[in-house]
N, C-alpha and C. Protein backbone atom coordinates (compact mmCIF):
# COMPACT_ATOMS: atom_id res chain seq x y z
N UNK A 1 61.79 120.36 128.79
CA UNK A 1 62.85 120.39 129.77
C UNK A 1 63.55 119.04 129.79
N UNK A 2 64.65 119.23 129.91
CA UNK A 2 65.70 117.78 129.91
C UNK A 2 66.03 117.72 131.46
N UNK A 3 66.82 116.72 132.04
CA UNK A 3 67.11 115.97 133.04
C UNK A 3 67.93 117.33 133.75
N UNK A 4 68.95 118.11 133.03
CA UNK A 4 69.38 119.37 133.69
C UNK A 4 68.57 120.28 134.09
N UNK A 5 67.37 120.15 133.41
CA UNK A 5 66.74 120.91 133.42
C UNK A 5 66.16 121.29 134.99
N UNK A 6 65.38 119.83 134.79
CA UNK A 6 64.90 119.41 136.32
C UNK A 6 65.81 119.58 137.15
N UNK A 7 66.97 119.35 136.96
CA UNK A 7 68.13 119.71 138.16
C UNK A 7 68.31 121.05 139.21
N UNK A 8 68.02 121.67 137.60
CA UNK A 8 68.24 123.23 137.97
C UNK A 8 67.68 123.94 139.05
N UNK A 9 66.05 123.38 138.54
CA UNK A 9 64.88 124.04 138.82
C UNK A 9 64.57 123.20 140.28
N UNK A 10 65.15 122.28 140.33
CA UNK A 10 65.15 121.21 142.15
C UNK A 10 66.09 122.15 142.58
N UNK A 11 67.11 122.13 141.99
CA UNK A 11 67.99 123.10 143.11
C UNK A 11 67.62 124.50 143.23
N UNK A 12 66.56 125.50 142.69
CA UNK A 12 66.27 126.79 143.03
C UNK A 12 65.36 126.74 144.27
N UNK A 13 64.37 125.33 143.80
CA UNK A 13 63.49 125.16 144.68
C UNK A 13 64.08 124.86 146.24
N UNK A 14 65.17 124.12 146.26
CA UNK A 14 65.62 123.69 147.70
C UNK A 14 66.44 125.01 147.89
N UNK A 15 67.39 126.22 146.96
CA UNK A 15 67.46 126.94 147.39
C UNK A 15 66.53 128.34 148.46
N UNK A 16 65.05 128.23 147.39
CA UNK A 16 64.11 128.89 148.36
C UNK A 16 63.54 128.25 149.50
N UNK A 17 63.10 126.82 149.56
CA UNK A 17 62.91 126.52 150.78
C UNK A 17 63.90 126.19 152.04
N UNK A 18 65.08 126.22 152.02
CA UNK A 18 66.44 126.05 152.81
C UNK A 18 66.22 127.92 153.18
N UNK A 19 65.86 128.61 152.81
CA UNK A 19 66.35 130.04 153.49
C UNK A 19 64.96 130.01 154.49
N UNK A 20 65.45 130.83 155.74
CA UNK A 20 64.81 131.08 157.12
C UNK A 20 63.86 131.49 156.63
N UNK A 21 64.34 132.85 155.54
CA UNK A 21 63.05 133.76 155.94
C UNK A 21 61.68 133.32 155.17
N UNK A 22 61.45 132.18 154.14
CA UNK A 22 60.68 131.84 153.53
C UNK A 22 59.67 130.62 154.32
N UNK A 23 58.50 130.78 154.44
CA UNK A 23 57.63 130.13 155.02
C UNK A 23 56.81 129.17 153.85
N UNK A 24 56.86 129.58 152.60
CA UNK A 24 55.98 128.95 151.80
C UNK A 24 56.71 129.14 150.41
N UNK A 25 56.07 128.34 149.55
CA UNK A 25 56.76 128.75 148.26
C UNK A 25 55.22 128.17 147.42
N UNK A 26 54.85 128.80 146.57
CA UNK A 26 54.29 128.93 145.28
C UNK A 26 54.48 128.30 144.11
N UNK A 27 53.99 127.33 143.44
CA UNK A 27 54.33 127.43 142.05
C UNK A 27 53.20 126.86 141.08
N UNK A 28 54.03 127.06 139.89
CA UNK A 28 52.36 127.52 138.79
C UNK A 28 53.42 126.77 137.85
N UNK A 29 52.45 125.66 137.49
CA UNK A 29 52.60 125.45 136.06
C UNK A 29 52.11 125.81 134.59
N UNK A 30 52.21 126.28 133.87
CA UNK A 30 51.77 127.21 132.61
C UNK A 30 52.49 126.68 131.32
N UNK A 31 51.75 127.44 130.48
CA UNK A 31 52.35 127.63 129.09
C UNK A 31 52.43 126.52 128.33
N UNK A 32 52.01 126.57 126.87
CA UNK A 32 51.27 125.28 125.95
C UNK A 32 50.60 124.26 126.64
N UNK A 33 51.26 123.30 127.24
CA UNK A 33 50.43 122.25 127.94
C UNK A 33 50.76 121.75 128.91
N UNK A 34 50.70 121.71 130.25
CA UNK A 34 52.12 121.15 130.82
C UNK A 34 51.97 119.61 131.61
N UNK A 35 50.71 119.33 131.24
CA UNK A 35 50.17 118.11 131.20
C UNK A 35 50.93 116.81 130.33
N UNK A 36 51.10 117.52 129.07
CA UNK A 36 52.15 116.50 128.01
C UNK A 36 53.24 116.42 128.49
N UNK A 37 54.12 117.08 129.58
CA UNK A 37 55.23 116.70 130.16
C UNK A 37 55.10 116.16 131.42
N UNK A 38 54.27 115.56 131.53
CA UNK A 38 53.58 114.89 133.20
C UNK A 38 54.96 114.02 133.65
N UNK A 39 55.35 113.00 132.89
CA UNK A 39 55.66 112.38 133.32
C UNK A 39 57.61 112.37 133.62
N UNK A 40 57.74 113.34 132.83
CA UNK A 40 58.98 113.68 132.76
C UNK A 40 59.50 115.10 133.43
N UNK A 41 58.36 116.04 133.36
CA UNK A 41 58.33 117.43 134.01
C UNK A 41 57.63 117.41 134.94
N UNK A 42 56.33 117.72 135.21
CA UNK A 42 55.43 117.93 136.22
C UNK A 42 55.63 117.14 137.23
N UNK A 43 55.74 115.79 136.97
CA UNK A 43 55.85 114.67 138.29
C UNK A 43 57.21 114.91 139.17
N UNK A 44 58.39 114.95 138.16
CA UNK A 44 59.35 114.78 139.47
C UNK A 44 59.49 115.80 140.15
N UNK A 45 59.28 117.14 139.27
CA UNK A 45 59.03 118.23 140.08
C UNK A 45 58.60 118.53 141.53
N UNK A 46 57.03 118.32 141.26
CA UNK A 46 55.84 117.76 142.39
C UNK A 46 56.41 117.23 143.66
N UNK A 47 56.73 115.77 143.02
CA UNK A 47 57.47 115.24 143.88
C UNK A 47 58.82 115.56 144.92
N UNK A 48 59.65 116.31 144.11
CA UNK A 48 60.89 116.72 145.03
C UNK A 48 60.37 118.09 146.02
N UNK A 49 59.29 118.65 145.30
CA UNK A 49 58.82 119.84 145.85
C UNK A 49 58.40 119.52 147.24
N UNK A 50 57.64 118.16 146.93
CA UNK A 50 56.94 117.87 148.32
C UNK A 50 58.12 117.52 149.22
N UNK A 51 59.25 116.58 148.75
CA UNK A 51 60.65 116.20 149.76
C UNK A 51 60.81 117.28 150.14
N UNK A 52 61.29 118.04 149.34
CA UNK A 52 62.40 119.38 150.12
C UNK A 52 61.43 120.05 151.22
N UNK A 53 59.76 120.74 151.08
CA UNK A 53 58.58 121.41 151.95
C UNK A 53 59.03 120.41 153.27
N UNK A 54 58.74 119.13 152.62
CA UNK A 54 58.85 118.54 153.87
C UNK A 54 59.82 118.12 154.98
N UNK A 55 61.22 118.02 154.04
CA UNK A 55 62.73 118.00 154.84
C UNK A 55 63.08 119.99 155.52
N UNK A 56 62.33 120.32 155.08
CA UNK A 56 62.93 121.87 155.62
C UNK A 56 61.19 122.33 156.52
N UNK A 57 60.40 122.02 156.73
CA UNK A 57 59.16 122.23 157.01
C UNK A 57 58.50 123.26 156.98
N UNK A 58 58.55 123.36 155.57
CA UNK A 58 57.73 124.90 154.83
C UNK A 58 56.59 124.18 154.49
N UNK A 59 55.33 125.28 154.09
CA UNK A 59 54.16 124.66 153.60
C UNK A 59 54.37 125.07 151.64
N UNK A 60 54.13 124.71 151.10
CA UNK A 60 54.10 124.75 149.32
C UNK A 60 53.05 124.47 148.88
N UNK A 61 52.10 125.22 147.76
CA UNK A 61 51.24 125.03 146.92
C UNK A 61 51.71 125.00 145.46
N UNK A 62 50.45 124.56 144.45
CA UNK A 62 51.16 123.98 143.63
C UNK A 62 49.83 124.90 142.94
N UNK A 63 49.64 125.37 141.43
CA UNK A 63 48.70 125.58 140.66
C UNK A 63 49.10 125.01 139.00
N UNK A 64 48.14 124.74 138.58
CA UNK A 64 48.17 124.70 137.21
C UNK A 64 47.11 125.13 135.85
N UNK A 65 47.74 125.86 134.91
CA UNK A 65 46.76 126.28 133.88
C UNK A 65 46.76 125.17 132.96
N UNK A 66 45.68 124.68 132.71
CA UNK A 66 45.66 123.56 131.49
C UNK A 66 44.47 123.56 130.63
N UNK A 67 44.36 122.90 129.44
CA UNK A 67 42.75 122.52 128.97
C UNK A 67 42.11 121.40 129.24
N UNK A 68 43.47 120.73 130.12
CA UNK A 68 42.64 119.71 131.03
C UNK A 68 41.72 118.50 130.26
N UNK A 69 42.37 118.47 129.35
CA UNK A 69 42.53 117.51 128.09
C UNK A 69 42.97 115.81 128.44
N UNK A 70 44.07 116.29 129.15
CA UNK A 70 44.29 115.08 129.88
C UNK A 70 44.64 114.91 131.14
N UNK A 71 43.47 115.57 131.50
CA UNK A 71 43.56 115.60 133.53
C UNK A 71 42.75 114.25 133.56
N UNK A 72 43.43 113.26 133.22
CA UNK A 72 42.35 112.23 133.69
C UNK A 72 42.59 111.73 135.34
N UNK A 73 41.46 111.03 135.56
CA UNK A 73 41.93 110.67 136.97
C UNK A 73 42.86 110.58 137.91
N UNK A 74 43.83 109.17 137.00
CA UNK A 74 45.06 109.69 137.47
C UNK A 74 45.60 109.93 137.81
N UNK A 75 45.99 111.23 136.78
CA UNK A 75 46.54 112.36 137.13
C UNK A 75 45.93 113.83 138.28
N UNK A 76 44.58 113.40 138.04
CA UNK A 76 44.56 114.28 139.20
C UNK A 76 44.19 114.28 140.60
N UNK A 77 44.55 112.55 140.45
CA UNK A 77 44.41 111.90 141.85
C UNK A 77 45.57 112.05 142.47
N UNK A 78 47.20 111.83 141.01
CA UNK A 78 48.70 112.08 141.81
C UNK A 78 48.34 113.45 142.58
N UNK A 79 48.32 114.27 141.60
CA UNK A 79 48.42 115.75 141.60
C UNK A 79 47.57 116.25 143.28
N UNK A 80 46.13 115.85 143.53
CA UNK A 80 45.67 116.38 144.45
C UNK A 80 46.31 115.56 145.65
N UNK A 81 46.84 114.80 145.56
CA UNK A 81 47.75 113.75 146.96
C UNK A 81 49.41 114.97 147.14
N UNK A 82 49.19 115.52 146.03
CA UNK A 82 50.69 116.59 146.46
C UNK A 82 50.29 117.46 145.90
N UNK A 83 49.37 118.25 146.35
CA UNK A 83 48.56 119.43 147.46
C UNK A 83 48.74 120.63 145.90
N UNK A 84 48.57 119.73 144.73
CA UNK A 84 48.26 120.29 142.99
C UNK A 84 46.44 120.86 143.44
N UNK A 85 46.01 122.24 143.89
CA UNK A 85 44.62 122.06 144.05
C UNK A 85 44.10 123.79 143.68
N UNK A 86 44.66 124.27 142.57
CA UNK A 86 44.14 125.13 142.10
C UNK A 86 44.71 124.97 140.50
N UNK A 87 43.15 125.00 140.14
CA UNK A 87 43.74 124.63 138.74
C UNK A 87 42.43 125.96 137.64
N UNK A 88 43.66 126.34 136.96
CA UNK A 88 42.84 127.51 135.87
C UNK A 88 42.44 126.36 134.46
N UNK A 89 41.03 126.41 134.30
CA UNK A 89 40.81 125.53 133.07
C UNK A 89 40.46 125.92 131.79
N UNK A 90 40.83 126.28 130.68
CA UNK A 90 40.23 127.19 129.67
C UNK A 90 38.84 125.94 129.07
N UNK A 91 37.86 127.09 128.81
CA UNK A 91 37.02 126.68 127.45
C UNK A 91 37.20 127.84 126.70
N UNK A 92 36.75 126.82 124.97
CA UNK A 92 36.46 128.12 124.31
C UNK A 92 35.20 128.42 123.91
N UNK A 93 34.33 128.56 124.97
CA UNK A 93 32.53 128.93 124.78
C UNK A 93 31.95 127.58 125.29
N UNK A 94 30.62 127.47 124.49
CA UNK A 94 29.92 126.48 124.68
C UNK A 94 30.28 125.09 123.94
N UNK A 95 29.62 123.73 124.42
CA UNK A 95 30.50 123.04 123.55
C UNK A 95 30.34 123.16 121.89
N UNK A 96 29.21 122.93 121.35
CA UNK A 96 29.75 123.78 120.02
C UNK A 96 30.82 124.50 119.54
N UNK A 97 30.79 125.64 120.10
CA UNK A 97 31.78 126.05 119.51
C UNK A 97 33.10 125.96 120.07
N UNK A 98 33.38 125.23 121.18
CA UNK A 98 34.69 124.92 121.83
C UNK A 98 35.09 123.51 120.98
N UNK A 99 34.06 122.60 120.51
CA UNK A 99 34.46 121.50 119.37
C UNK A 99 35.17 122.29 118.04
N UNK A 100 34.53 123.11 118.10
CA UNK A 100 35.39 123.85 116.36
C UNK A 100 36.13 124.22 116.36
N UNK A 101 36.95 124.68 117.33
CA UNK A 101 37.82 125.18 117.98
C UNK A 101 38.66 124.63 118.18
N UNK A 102 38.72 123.54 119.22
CA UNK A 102 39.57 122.78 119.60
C UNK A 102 38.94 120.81 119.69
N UNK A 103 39.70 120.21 118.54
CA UNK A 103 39.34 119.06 118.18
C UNK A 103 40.41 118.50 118.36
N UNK A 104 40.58 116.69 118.42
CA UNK A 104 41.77 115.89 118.64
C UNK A 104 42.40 116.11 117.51
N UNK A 105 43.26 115.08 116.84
CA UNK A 105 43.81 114.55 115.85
C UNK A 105 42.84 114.11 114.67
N UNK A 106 41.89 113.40 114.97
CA UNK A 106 40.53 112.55 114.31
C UNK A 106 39.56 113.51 114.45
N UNK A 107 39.76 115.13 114.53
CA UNK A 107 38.35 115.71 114.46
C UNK A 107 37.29 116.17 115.45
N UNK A 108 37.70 114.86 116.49
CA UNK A 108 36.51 114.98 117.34
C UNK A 108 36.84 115.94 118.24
N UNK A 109 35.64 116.35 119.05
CA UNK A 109 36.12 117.91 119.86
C UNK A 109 36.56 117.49 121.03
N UNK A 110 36.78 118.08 121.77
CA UNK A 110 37.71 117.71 123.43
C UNK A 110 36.45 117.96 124.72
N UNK A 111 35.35 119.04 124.78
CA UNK A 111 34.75 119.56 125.39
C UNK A 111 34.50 118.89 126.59
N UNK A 112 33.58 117.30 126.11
CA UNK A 112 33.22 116.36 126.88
C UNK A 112 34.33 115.75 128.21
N UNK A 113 35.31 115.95 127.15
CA UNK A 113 36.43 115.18 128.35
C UNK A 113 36.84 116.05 129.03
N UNK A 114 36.50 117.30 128.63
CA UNK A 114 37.50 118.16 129.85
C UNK A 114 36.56 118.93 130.75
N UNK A 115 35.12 118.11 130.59
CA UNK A 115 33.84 119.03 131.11
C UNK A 115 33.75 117.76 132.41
N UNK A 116 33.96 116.38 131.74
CA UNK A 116 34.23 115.36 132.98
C UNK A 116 35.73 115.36 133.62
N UNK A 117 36.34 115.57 133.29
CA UNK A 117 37.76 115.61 134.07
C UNK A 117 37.48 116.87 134.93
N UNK A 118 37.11 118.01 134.38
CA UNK A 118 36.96 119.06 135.80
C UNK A 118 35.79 118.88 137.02
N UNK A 119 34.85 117.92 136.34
CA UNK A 119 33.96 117.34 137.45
C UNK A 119 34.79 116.60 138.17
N UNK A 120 35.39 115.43 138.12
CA UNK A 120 36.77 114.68 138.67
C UNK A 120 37.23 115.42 139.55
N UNK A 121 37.74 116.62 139.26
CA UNK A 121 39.00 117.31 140.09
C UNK A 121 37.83 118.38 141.18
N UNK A 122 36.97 118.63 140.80
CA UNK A 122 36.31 119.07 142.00
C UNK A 122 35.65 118.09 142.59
N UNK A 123 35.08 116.72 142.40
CA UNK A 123 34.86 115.99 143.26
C UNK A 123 36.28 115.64 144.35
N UNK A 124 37.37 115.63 144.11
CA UNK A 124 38.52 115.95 144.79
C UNK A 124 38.85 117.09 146.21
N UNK A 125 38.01 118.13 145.76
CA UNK A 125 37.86 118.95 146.70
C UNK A 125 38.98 120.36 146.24
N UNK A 126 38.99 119.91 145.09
CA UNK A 126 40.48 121.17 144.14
C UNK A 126 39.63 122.59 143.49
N UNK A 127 40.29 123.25 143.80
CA UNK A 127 39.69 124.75 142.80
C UNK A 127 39.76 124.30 141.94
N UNK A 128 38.84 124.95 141.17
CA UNK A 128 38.78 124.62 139.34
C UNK A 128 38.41 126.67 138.90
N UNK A 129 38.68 127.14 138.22
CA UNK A 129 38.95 128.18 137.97
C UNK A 129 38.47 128.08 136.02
N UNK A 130 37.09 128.00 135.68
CA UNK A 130 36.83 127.85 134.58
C UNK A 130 36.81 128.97 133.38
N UNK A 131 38.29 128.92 132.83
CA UNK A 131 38.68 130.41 132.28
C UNK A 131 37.85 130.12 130.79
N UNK A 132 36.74 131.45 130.37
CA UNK A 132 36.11 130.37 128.66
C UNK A 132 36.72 132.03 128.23
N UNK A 133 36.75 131.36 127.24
CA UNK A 133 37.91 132.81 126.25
C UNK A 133 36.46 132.48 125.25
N UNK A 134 35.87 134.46 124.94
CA UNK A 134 35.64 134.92 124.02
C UNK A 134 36.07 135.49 123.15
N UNK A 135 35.00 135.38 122.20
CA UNK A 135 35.62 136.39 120.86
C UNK A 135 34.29 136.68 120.07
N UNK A 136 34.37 137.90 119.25
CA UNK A 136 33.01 138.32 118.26
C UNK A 136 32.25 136.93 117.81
N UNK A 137 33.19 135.83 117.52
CA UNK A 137 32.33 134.75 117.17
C UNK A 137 31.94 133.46 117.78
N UNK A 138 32.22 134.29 119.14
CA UNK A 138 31.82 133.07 120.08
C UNK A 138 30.04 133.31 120.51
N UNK A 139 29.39 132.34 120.28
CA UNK A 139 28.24 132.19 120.92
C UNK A 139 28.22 131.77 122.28
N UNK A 140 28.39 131.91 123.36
CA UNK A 140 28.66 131.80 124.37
C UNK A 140 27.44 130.83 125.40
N UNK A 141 26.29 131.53 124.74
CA UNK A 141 25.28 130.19 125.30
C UNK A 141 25.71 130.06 126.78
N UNK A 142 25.74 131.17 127.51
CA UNK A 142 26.06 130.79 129.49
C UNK A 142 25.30 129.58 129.80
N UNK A 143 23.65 129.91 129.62
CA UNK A 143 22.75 129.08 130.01
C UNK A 143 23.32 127.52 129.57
N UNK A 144 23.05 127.34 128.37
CA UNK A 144 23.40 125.64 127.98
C UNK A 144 25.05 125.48 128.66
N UNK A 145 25.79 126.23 128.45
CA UNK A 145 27.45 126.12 129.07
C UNK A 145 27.10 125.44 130.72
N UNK A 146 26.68 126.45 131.56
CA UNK A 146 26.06 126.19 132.71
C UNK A 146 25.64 124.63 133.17
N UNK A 147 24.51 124.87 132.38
CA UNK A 147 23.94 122.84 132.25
C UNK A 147 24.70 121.77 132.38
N UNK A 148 25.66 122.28 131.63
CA UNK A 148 26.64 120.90 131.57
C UNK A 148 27.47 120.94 132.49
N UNK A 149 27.29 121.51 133.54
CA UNK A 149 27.51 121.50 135.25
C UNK A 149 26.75 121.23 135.90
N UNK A 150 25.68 120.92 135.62
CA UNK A 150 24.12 120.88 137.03
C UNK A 150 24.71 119.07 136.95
N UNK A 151 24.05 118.80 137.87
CA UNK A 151 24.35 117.90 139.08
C UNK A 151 25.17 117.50 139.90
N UNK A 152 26.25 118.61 139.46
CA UNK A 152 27.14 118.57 140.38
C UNK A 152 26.78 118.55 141.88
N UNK A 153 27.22 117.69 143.13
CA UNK A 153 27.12 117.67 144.11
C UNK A 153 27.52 119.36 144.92
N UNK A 154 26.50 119.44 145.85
CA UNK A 154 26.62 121.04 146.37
C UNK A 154 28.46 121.58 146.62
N UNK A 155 28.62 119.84 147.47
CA UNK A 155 29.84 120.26 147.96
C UNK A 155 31.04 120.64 147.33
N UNK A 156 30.80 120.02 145.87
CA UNK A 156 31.83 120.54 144.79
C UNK A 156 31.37 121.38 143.85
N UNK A 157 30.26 122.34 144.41
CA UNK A 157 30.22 123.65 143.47
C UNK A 157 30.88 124.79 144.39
N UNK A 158 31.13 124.60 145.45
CA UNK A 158 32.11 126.17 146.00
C UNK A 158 33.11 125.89 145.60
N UNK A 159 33.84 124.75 144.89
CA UNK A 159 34.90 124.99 144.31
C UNK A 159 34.91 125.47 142.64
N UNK A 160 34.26 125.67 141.92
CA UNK A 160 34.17 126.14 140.87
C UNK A 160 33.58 127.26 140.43
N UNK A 161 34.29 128.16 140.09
CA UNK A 161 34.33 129.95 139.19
C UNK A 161 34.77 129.88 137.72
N UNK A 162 33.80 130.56 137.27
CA UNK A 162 33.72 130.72 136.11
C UNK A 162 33.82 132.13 135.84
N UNK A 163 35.28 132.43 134.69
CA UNK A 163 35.64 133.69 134.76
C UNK A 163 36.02 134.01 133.22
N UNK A 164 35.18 135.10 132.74
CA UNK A 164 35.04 134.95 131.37
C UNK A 164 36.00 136.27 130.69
N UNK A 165 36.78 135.83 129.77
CA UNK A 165 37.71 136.80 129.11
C UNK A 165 37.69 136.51 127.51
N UNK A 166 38.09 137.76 126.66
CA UNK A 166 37.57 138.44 125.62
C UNK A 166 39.22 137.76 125.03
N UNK A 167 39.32 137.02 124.33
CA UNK A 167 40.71 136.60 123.63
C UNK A 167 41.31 137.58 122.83
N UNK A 168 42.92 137.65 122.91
CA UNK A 168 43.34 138.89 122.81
C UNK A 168 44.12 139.44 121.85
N UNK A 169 43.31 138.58 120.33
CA UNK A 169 44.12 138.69 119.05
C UNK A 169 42.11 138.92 118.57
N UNK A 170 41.23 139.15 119.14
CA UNK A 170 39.97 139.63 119.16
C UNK A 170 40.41 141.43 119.03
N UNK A 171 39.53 142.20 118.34
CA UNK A 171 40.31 144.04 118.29
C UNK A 171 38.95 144.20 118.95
N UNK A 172 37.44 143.13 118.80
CA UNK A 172 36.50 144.03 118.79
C UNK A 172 35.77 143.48 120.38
């Protein structure tokens, strides 16, 4: 998205929150990554979202789907300060096979960082919504997957669900 872009999409937003009959407004960030446009997309967005909620005095939530790759602190310290607190996180299985899957530039797998960044965002007090996409060749390993959640503090396990779906270029 370019600078019009953002324009556009500020002005639909102050169009829905400027009308009477709307009490709240919704929005979801999605699709490829929308983390890599943080600083140019997601932020000013966020931000004007919260001006306008707050110059017209509607309440607004915010969600986001990511791999949470680069939810570092941060970012999801901006994000949970402007009320960013449901977030869908994909894995793909256990870390094994979510490393083979999905690796940086240099190879190495992502798992670790996005297994501590979603600890991060529920120590925050944010939904975390842990979406792991199967397939025939996923070993799924719940148990060891699981593990690499235990010690989480009590208070930040009612925020985390784990919700498992069958990937959809999978026939079997």
């Amino acid at each position: 998205m370019d600078a019009s872009d953002i324009e556009r999409v500020d002005k639909c937003i102050e169009n829905i929150l400027s009308n009477e009959l709307i009490n709240e407004l919704s929005i979801s960030f999605f699709g490829g990554e929308p983390l890599l446009a943080f600083a140019n997309v997601v932020k000013p967005i966020v931000e004007h979202t919260a001006y306008l909620a707050s110059k017209y005095g509607k309440r607004y939530s915010i969600q986001m789907t990511t791999n949470a790759y680069l939810l570092k602190p941060e970012y999801a310290d901006f994000l949970s300060k402007y009320n960013v607190q449901h977030y869908q996180i994909t894995l793909d299985g256990n870390k094994k096979r979510h490393n083979k899957v999905r690796s940086d530039a240099t190879g190495r797998g992502s798992y670790d960082e996005i297994v501590a960044n979603i600890k991060y965002v529920l120590s925050l007090g944010d939904n975390v919504i842990v979406r792991l996409n199967i397939s025939e060749e996923t070993n799924l390993d719940v148990p060891f997957l699981l593990n690499d959640f235990d010690g989480l503090p009590s208070e930040s396990k009612q925020y985390l669900i784990f919700s498992i779906h069958q990937i959809w270029q999978d026939k079997k």
